[in-house]
PDB file of N, CA and C in Angstrom:
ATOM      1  N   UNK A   1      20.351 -14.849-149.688  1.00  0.00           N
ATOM      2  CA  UNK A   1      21.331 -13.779-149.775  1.00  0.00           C
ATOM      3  C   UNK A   1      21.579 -13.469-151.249  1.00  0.00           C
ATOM      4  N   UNK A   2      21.711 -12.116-151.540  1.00  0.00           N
ATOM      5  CA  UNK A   2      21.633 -11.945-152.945  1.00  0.00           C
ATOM      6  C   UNK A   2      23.467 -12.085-153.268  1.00  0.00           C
ATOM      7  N   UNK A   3      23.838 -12.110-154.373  1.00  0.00           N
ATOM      8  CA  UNK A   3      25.099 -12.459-154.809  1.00  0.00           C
ATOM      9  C   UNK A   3      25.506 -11.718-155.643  1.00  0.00           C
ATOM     10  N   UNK A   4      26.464 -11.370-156.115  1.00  0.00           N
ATOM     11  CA  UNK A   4      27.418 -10.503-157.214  1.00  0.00           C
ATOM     12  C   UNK A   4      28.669 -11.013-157.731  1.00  0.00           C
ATOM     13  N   UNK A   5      28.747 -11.242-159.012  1.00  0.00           N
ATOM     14  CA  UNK A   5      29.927 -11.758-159.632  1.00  0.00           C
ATOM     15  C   UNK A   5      31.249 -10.518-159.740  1.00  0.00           C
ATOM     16  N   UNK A   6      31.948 -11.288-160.211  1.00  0.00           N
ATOM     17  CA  UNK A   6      33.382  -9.969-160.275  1.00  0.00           C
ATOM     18  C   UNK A   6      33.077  -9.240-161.227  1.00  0.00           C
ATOM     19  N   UNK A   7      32.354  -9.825-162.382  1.00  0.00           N
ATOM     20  CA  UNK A   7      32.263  -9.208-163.677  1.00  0.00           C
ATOM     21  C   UNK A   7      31.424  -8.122-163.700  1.00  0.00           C
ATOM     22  N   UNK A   8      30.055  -8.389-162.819  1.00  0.00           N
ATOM     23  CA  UNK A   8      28.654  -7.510-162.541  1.00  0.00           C
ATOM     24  C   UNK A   8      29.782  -6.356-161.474  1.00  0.00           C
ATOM     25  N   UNK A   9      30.505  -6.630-160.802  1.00  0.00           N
ATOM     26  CA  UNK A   9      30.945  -5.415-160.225  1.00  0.00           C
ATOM     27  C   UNK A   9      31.947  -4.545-160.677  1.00  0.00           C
ATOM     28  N   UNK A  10      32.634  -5.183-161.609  1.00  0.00           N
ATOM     29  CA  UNK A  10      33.322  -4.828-162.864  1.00  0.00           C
ATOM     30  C   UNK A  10      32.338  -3.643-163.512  1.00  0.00           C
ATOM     31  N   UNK A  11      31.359  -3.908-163.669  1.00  0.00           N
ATOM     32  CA  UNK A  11      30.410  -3.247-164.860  1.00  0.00           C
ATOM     33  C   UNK A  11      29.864  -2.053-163.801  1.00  0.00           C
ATOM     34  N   UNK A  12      29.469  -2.245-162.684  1.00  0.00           N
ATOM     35  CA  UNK A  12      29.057  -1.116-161.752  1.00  0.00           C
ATOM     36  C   UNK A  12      29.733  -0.324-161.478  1.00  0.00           C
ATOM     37  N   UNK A  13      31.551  -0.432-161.924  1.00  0.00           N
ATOM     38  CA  UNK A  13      32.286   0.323-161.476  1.00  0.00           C
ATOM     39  C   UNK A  13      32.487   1.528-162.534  1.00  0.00           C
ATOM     40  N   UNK A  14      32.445   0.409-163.436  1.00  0.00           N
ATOM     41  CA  UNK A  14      32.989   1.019-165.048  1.00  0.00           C
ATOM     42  C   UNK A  14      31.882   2.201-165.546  1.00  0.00           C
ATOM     43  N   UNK A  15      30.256   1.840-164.832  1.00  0.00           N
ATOM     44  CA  UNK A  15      29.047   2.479-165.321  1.00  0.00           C
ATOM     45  C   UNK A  15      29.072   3.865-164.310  1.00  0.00           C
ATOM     46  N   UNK A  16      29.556   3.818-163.304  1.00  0.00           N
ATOM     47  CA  UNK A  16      29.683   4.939-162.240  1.00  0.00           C
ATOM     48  C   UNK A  16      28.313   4.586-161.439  1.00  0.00           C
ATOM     49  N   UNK A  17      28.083   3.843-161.525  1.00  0.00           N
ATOM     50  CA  UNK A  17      26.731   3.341-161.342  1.00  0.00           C
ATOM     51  C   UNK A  17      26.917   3.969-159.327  1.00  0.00           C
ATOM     52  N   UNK A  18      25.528   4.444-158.529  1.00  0.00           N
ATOM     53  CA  UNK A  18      25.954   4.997-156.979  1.00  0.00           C
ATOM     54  C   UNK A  18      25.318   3.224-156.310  1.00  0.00           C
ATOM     55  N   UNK A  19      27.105   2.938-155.767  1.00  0.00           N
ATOM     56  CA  UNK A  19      26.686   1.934-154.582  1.00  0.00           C
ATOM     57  C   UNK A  19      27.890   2.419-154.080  1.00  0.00           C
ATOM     58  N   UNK A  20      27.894   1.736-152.720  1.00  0.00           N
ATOM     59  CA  UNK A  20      28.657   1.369-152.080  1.00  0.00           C
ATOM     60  C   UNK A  20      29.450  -0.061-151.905  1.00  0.00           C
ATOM     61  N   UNK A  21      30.854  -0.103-151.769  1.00  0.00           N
ATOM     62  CA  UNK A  21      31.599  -0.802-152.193  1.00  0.00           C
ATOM     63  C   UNK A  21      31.892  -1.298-150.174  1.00  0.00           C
ATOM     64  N   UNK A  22      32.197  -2.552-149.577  1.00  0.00           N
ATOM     65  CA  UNK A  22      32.264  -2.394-148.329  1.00  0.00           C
ATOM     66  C   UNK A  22      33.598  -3.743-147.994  1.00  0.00           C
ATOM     67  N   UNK A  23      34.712  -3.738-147.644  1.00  0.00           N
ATOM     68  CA  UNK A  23      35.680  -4.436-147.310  1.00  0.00           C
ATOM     69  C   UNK A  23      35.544  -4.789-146.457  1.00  0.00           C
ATOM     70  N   UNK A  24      35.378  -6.179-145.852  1.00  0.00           N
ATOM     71  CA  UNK A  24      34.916  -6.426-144.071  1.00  0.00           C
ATOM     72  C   UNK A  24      36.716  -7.089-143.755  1.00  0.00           C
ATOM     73  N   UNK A  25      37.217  -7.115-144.868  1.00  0.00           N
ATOM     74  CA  UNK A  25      38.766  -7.610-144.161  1.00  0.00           C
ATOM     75  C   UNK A  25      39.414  -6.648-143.202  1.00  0.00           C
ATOM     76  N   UNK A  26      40.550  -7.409-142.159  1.00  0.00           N
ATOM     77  CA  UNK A  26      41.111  -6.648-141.249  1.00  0.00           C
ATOM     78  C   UNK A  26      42.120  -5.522-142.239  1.00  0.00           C
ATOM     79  N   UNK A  27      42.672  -4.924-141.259  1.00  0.00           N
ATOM     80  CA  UNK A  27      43.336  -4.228-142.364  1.00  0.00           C
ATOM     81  C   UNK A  27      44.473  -4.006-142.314  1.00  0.00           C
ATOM     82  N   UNK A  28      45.408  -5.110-142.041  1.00  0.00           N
ATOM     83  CA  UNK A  28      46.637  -5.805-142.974  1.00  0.00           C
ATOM     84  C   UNK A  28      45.984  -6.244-144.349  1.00  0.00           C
ATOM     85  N   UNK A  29      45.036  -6.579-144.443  1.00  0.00           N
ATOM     86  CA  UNK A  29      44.605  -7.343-145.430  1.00  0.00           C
ATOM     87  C   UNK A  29      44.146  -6.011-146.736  1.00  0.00           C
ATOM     88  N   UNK A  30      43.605  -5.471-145.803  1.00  0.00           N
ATOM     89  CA  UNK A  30      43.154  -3.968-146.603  1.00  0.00           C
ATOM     90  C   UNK A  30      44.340  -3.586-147.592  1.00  0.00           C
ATOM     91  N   UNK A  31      44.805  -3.262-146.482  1.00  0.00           N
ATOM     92  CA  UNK A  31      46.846  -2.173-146.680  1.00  0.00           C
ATOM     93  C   UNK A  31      47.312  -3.144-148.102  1.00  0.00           C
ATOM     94  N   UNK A  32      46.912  -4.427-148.237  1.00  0.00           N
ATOM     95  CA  UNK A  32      47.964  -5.193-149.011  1.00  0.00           C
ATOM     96  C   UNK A  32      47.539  -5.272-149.816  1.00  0.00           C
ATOM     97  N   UNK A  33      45.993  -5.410-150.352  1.00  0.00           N
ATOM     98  CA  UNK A  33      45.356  -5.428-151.311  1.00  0.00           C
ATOM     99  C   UNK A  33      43.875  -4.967-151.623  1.00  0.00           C
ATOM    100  N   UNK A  34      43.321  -3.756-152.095  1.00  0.00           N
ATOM    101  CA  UNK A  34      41.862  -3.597-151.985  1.00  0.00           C
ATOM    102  C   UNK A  34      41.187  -3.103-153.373  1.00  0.00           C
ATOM    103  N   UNK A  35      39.717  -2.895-153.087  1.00  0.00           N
ATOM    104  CA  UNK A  35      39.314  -2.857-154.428  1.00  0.00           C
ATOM    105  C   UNK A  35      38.834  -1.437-154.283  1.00  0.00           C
ATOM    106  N   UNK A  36      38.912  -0.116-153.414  1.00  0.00           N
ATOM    107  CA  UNK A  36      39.068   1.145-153.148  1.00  0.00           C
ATOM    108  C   UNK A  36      37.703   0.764-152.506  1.00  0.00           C
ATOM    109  N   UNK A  37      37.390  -0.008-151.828  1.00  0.00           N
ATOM    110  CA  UNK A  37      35.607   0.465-151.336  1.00  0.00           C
ATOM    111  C   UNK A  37      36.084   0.526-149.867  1.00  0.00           C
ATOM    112  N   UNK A  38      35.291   0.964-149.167  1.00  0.00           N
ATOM    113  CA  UNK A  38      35.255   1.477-147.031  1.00  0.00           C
ATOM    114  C   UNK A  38      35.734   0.382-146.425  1.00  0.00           C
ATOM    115  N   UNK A  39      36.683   0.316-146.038  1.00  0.00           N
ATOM    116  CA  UNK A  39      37.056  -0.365-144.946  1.00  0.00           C
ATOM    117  C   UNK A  39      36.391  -0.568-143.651  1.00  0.00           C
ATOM    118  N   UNK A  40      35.472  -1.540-143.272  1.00  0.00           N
ATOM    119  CA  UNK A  40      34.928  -1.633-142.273  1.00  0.00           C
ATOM    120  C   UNK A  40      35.195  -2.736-141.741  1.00  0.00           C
ATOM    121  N   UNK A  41      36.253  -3.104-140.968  1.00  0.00           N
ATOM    122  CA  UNK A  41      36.345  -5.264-140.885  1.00  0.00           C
ATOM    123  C   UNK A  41      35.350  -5.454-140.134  1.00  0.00           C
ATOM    124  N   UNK A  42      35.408  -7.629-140.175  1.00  0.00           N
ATOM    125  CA  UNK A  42      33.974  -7.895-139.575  1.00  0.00           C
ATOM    126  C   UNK A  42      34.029  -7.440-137.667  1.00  0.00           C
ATOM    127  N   UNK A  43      35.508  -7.416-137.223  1.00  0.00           N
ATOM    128  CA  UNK A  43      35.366  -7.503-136.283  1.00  0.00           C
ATOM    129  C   UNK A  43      35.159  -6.139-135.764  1.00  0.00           C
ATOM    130  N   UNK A  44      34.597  -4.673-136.146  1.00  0.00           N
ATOM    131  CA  UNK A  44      34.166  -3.721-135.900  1.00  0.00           C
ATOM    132  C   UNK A  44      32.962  -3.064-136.715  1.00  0.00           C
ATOM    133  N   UNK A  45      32.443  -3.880-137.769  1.00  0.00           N
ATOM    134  CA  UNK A  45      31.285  -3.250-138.214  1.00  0.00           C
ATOM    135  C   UNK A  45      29.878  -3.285-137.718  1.00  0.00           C
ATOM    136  N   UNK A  46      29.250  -3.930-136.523  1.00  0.00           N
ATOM    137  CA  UNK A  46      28.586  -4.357-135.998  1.00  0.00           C
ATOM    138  C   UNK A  46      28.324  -2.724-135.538  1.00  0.00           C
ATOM    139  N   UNK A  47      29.584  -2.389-134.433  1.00  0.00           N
ATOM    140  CA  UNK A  47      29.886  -1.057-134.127  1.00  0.00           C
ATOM    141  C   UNK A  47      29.588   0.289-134.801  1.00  0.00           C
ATOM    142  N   UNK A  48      29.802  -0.116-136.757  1.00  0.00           N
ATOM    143  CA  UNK A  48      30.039   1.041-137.269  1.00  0.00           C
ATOM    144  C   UNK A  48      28.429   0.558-138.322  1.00  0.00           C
ATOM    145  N   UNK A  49      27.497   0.594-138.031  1.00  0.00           N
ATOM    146  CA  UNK A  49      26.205   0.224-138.893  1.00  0.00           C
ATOM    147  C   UNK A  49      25.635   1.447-139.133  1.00  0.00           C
ATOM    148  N   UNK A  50      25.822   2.561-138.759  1.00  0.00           N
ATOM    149  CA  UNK A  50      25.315   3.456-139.108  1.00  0.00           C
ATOM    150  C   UNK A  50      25.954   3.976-140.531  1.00  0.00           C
ATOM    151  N   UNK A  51      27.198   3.129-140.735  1.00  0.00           N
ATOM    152  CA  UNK A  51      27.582   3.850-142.010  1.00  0.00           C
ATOM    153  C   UNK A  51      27.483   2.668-143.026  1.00  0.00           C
ATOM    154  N   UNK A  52      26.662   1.889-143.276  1.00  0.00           N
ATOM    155  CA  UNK A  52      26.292   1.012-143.897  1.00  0.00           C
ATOM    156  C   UNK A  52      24.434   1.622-144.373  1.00  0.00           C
ATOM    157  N   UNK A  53      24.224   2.028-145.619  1.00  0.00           N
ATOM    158  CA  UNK A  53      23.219   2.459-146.104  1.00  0.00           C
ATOM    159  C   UNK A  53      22.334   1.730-146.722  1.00  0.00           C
ATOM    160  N   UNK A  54      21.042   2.043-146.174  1.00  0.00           N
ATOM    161  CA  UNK A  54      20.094   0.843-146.713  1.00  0.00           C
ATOM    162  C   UNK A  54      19.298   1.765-147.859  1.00  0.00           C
ATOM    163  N   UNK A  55      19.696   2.661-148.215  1.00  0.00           N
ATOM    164  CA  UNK A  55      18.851   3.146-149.426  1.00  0.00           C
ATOM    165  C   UNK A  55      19.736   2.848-150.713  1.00  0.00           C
ATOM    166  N   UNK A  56      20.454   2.705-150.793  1.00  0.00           N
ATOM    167  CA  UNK A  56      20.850   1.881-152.018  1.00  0.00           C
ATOM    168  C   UNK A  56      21.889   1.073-152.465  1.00  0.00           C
ATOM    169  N   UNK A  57      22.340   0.336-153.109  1.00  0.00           N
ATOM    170  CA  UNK A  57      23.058  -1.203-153.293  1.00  0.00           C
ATOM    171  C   UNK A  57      24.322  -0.608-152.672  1.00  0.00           C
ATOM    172  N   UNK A  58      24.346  -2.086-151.946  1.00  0.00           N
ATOM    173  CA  UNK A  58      25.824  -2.390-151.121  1.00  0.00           C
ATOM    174  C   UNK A  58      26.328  -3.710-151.477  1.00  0.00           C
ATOM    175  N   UNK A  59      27.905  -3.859-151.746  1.00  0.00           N
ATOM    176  CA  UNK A  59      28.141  -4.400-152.182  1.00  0.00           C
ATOM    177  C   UNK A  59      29.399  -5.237-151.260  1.00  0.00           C
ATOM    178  N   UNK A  60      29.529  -6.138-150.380  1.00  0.00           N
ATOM    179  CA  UNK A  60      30.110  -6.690-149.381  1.00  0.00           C
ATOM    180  C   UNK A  60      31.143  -7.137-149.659  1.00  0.00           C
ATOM    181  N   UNK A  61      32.432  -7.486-149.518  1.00  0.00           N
ATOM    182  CA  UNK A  61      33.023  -8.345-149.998  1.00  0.00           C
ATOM    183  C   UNK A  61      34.794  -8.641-148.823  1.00  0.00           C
ATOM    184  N   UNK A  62      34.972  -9.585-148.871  1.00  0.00           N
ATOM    185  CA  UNK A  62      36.114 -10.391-148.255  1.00  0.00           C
ATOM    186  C   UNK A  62      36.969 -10.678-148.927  1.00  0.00           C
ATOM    187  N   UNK A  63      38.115 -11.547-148.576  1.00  0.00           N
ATOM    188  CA  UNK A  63      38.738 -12.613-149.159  1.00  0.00           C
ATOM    189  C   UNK A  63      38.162 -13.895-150.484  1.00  0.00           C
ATOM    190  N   UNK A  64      37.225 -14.298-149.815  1.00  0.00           N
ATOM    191  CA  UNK A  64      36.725 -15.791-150.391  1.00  0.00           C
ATOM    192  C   UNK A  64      35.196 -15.253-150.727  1.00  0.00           C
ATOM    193  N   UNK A  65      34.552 -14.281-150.052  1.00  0.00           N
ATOM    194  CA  UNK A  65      32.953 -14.125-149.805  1.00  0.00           C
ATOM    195  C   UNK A  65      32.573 -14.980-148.217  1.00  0.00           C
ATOM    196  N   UNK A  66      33.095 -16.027-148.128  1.00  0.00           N
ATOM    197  CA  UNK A  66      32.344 -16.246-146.590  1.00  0.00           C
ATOM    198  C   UNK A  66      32.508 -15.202-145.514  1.00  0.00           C
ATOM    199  N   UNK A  67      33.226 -14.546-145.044  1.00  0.00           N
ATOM    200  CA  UNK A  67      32.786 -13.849-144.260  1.00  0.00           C
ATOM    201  C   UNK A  67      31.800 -12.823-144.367  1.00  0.00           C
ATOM    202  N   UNK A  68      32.448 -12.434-145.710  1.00  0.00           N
ATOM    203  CA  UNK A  68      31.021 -10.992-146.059  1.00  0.00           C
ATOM    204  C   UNK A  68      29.725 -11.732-146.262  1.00  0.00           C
ATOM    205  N   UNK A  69      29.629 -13.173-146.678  1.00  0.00           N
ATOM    206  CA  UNK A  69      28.369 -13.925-146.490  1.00  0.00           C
ATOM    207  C   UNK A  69      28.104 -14.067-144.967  1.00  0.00           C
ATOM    208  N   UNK A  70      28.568 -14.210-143.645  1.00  0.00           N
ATOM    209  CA  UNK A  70      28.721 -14.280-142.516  1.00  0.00           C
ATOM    210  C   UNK A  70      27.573 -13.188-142.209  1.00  0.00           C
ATOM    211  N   UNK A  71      28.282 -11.589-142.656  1.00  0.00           N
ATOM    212  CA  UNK A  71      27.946 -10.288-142.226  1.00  0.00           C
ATOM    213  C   UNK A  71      26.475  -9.778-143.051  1.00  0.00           C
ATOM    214  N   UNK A  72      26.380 -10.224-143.949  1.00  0.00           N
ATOM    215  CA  UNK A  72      25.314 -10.361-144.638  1.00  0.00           C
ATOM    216  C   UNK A  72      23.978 -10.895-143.906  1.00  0.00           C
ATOM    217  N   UNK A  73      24.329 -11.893-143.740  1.00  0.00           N
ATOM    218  CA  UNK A  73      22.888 -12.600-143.416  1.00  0.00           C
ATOM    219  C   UNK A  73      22.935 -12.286-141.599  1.00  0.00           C
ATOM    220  N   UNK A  74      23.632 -11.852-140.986  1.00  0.00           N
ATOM    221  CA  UNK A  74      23.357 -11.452-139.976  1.00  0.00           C
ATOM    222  C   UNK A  74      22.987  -9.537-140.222  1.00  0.00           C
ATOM    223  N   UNK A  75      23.449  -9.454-140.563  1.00  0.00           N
ATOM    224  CA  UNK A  75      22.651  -7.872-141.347  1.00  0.00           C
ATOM    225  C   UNK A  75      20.915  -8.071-141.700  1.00  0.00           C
ATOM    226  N   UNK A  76      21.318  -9.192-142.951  1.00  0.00           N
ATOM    227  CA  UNK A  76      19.832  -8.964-143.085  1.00  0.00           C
ATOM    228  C   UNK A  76      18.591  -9.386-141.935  1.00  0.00           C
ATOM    229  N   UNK A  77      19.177 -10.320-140.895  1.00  0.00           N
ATOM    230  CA  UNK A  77      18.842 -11.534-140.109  1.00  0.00           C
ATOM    231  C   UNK A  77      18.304 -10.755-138.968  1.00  0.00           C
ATOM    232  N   UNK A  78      18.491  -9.819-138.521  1.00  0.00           N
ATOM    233  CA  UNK A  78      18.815  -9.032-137.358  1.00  0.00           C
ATOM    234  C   UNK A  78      18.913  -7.962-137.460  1.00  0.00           C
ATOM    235  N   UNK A  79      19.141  -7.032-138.469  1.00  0.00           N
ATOM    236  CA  UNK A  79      19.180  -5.181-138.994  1.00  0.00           C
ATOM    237  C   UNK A  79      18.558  -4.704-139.517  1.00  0.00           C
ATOM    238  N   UNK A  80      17.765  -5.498-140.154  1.00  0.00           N
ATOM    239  CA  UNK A  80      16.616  -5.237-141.142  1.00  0.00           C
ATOM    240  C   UNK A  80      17.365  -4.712-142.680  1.00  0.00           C
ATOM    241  N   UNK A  81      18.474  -5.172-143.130  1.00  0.00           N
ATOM    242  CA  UNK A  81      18.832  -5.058-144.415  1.00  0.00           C
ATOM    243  C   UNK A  81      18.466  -5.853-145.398  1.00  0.00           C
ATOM    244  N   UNK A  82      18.238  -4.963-146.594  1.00  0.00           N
ATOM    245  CA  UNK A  82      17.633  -5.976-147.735  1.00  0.00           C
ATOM    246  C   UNK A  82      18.236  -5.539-148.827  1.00  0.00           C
ATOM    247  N   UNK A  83      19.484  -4.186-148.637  1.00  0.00           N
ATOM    248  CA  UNK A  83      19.875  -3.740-149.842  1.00  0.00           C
ATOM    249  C   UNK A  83      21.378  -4.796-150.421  1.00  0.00           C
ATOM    250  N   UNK A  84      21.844  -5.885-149.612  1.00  0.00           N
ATOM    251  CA  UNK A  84      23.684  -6.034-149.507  1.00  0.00           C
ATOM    252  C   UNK A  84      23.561  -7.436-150.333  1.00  0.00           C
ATOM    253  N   UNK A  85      24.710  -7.147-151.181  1.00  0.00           N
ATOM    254  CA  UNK A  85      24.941  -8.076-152.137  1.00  0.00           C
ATOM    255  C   UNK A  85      26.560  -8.561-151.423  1.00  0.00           C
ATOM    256  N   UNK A  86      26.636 -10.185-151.843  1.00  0.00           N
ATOM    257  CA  UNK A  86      27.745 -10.550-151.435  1.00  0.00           C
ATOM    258  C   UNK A  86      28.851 -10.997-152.384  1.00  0.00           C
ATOM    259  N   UNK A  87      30.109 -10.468-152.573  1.00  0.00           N
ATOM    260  CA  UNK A  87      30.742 -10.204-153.850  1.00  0.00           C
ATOM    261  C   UNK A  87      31.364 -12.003-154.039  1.00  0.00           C
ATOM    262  N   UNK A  88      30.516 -12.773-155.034  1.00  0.00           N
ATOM    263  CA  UNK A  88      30.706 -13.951-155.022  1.00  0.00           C
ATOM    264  C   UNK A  88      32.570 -14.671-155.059  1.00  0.00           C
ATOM    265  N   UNK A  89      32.908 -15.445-154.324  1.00  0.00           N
ATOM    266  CA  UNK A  89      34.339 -15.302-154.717  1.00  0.00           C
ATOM    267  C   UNK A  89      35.109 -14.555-153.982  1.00  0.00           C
ATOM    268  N   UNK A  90      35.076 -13.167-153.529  1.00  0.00           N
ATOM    269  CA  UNK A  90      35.237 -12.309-153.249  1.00  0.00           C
ATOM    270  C   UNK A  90      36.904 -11.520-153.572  1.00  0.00           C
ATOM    271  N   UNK A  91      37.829 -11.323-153.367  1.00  0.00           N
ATOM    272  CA  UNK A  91      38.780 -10.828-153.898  1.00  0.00           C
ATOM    273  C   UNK A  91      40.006 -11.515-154.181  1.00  0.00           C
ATOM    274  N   UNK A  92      39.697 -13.246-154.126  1.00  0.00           N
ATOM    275  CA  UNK A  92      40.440 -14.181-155.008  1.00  0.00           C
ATOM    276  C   UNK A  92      39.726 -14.331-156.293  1.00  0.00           C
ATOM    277  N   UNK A  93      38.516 -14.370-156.615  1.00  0.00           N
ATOM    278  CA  UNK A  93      37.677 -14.418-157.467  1.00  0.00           C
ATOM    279  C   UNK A  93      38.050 -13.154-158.679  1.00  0.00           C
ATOM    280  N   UNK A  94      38.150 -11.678-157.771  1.00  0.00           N
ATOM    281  CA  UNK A  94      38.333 -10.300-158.470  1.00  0.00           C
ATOM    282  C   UNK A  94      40.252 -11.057-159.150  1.00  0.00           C
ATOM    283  N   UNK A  95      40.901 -11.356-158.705  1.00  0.00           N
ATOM    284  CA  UNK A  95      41.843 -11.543-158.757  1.00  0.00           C
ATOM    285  C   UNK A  95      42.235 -12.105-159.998  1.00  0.00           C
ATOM    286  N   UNK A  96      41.832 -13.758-160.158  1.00  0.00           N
ATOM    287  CA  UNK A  96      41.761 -14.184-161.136  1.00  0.00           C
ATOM    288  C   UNK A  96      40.905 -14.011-161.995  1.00  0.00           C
ATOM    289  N   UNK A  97      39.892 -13.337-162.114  1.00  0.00           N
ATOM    290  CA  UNK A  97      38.823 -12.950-163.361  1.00  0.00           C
ATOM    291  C   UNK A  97      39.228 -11.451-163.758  1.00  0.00           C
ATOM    292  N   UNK A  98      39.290 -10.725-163.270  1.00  0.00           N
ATOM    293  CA  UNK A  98      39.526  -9.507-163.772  1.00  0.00           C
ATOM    294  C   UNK A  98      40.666  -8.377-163.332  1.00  0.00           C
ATOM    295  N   UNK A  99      41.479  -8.685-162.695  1.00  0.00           N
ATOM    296  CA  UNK A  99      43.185  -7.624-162.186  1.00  0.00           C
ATOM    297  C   UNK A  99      43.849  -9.105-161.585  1.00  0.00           C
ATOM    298  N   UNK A 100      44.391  -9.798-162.353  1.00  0.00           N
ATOM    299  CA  UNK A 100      45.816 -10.647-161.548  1.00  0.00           C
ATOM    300  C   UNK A 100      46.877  -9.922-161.652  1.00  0.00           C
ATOM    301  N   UNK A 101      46.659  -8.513-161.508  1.00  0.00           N
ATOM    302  CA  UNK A 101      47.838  -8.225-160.601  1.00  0.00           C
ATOM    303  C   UNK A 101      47.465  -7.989-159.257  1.00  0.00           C
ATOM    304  N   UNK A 102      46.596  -8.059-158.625  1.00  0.00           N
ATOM    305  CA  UNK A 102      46.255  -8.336-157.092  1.00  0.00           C
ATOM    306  C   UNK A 102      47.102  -9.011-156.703  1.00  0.00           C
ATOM    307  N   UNK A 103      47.674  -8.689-155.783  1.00  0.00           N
ATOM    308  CA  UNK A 103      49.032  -9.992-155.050  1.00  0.00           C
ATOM    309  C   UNK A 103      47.765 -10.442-154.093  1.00  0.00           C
ATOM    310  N   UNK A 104      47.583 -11.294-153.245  1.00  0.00           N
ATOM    311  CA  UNK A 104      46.805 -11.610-152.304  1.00  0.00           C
ATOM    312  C   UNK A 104      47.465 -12.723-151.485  1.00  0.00           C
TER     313      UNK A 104
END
């Protein structure tokens, strides 16, 4: 599974660089804290795969990274994805490395 630090997504944001940004948290979790990318949680994206793009970088991310590591490798495992990076850490990581003002 490929991986992404806070900092490398830091820099993709800052560059305007075209990916997609993908939140698999529910969304209380969304509402309370996000990093502006699609809200898709894990427990309905299975459903919503058509809006998950395999032509260019996607960038997954959760709470911790395990779940978006979860959705990942069953993506790639089973969907035939090879574009999704999993945001290492994931938005405790964004938290303390780069915006502690994230409440989480």
């Amino acid at each position: 599974m490929n991986e992404i630090t806070v900092q490398e997504l830091k820099e993709l944001q800052d560059s305007h660089e075209d990916f997609v940004l993908i939140d698999v948290r529910e969304p209380h979790e969304y509402e309370a804290a996000n990093l502006g990318g699609e809200s898709i949680p894990m427990s309905t994206l299975m459903n919503s795969l058509d809006m998950i793009p395999k032509d260019k970088k996607v960038v997954v991310h959760c709470r911790s990274g395990a779940r978006s590591g979860a959705i990942i490798r069953e993506l790639e495992s089973n969907h035939g994805f090879s574009n999704l990076f999993n945001l290492k850490g994931g938005l405790i990581a964004w938290a303390e490395q780069v915006d502690p003002s994230i409440q989480l």
